[in-house]
Structures are given as C-alpha cells and as structure tokens.
Protein backbone atom coordinates (compact mmCIF):
# COMPACT_ATOMS: atom_id res chain seq x y z
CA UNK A 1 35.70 -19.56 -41.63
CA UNK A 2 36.71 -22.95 -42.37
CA UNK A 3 33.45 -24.41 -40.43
CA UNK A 4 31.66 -22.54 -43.48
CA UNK A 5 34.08 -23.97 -45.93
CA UNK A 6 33.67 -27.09 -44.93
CA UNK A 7 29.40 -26.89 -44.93
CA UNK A 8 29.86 -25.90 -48.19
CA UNK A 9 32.47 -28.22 -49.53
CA UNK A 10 29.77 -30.94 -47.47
CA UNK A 11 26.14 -30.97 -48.21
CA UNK A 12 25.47 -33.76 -46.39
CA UNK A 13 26.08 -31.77 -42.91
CA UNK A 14 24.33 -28.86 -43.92
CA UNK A 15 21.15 -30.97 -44.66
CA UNK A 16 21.43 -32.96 -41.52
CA UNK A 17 22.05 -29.60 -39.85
CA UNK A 18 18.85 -27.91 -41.13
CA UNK A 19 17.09 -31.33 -40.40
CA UNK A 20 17.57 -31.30 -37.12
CA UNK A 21 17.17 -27.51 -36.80
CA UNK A 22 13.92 -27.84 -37.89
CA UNK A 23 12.90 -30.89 -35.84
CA UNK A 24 13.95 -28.69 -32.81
CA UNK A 25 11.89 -25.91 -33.90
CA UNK A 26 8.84 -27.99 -33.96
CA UNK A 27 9.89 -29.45 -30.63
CA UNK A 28 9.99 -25.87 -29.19
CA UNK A 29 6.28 -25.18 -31.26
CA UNK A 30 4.66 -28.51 -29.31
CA UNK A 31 6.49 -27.65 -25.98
CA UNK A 32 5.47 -24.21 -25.65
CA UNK A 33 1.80 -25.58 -26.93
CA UNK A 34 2.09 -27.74 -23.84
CA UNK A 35 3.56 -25.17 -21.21
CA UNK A 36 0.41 -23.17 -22.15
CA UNK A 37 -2.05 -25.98 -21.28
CA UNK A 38 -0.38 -27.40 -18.24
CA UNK A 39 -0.38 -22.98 -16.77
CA UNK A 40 -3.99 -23.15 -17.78
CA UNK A 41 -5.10 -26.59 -16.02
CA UNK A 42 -6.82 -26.31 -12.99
CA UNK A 43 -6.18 -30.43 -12.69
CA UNK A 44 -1.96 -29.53 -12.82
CA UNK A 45 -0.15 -29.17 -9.46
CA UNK A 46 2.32 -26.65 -9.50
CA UNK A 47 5.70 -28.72 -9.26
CA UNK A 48 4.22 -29.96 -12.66
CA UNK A 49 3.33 -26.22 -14.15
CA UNK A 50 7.32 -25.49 -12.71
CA UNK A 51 8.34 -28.86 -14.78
CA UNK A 52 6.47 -27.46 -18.31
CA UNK A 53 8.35 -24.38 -18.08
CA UNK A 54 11.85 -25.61 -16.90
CA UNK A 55 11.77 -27.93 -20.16
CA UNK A 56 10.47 -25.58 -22.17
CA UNK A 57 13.16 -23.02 -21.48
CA UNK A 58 15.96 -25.83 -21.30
CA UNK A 59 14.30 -27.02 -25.32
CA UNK A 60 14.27 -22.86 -26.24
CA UNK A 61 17.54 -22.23 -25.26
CA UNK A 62 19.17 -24.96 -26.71
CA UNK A 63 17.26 -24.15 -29.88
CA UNK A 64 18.65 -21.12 -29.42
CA UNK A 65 21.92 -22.26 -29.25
CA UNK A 66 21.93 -24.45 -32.22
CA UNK A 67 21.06 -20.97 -34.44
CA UNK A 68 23.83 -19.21 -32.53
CA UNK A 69 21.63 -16.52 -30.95
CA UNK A 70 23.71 -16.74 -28.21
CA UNK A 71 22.17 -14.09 -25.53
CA UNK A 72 18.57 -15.29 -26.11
CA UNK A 73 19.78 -19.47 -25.45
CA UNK A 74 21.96 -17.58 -22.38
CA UNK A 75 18.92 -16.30 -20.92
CA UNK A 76 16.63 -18.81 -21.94
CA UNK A 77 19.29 -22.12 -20.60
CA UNK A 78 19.55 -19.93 -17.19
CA UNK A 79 16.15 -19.74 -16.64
CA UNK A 80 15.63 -23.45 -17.34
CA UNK A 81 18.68 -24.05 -14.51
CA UNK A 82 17.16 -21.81 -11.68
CA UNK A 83 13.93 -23.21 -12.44
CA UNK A 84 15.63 -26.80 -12.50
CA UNK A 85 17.26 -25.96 -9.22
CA UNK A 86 13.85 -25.33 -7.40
CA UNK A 87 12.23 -28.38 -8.23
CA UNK A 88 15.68 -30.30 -7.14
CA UNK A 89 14.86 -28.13 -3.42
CA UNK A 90 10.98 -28.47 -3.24
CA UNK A 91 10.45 -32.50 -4.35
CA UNK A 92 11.73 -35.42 -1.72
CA UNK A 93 12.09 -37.77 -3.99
CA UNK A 94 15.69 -38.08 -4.12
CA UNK A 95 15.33 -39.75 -7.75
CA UNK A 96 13.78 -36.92 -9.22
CA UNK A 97 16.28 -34.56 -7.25
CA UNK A 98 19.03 -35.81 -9.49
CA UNK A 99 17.42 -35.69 -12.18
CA UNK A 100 16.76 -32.11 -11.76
CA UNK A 101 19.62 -31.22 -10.63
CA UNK A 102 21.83 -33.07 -13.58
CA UNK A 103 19.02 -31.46 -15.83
C-alpha cells in the first residue's frame, strides 16, 4: 500500500518504471525474434541454439518479474537456470563455465 502511495505521490518513478518496462518488453520482442532464427539455422551449433534460449528465458522471466506475474517469471527464471546449468556441464572452457553458472 504505501509502495502505491508513494508512485502516486512520485511521478517521476512511475515514468521511469514504465520506461524501463517497456524497454524490457522490446528486449523480450528482439530476443525471442532471435531464439527463433538461431533454432532455425542450420549454420548454429547447438551449445549456441541452448545459449538463445537460456537468455531468452532468463530476459522473459525477469520481464516477468518486473510486472509481478510471479508464477510465469518462476517458471520462465527456472528454465533459464537448468538450461544455464547445462551449458556450465557440456562447455570446457572454464571462462564460460562461470559465466554460466553465475548466470
């Protein structure tokens, strides 16, 4: 209740807040755009297909998030993990395994 009060009593925060709600909804647009022609490419390796649709989920869910639908960004962020997880397990590069991993 008083988060509401103070959007309202604020209208800075509420434009910055549907500012960046916005840029993260286009952001979610252009990455599912891309997820759809990395699956598609015969010229993508999987570990790279696996990477579109780990950051894709990860970008969904904290979209998600950020309009409080809270069992869709659940879903969506725990996909991203186990997805995350699996490229940490399959790549050698111990770089990009912490990155994963911290992802």
């Amino acid at each position: 209740m008083s988060d509401k009060m103070e959007m309202e009593d604020n209208p800075d925060k509420m434009r910055k807040r549907m500012s960046m709600r916005m840029h993260l909804k286009r952001a979610v647009y252009h990455a599912t755009a891309l997820e759809l022609l990395v699956r598609n490419s015969a010229r993508c390796d999987a570990p790279t297909k696996l990477e579109a649709q780990a950051y894709t989920s990860w970008l969904a869910g904290v979209c998600a998030f950020e309009m409080r639908r809270w069992p869709e960004a659940c879903e969506l962020l725990k996909t991203a993990r186990k997805v995350y997880e699996r490229l940490a397990e399959a790549t050698h590069n111990t770089t990009l395994a912490t990155l994963y991993k911290a992802r």
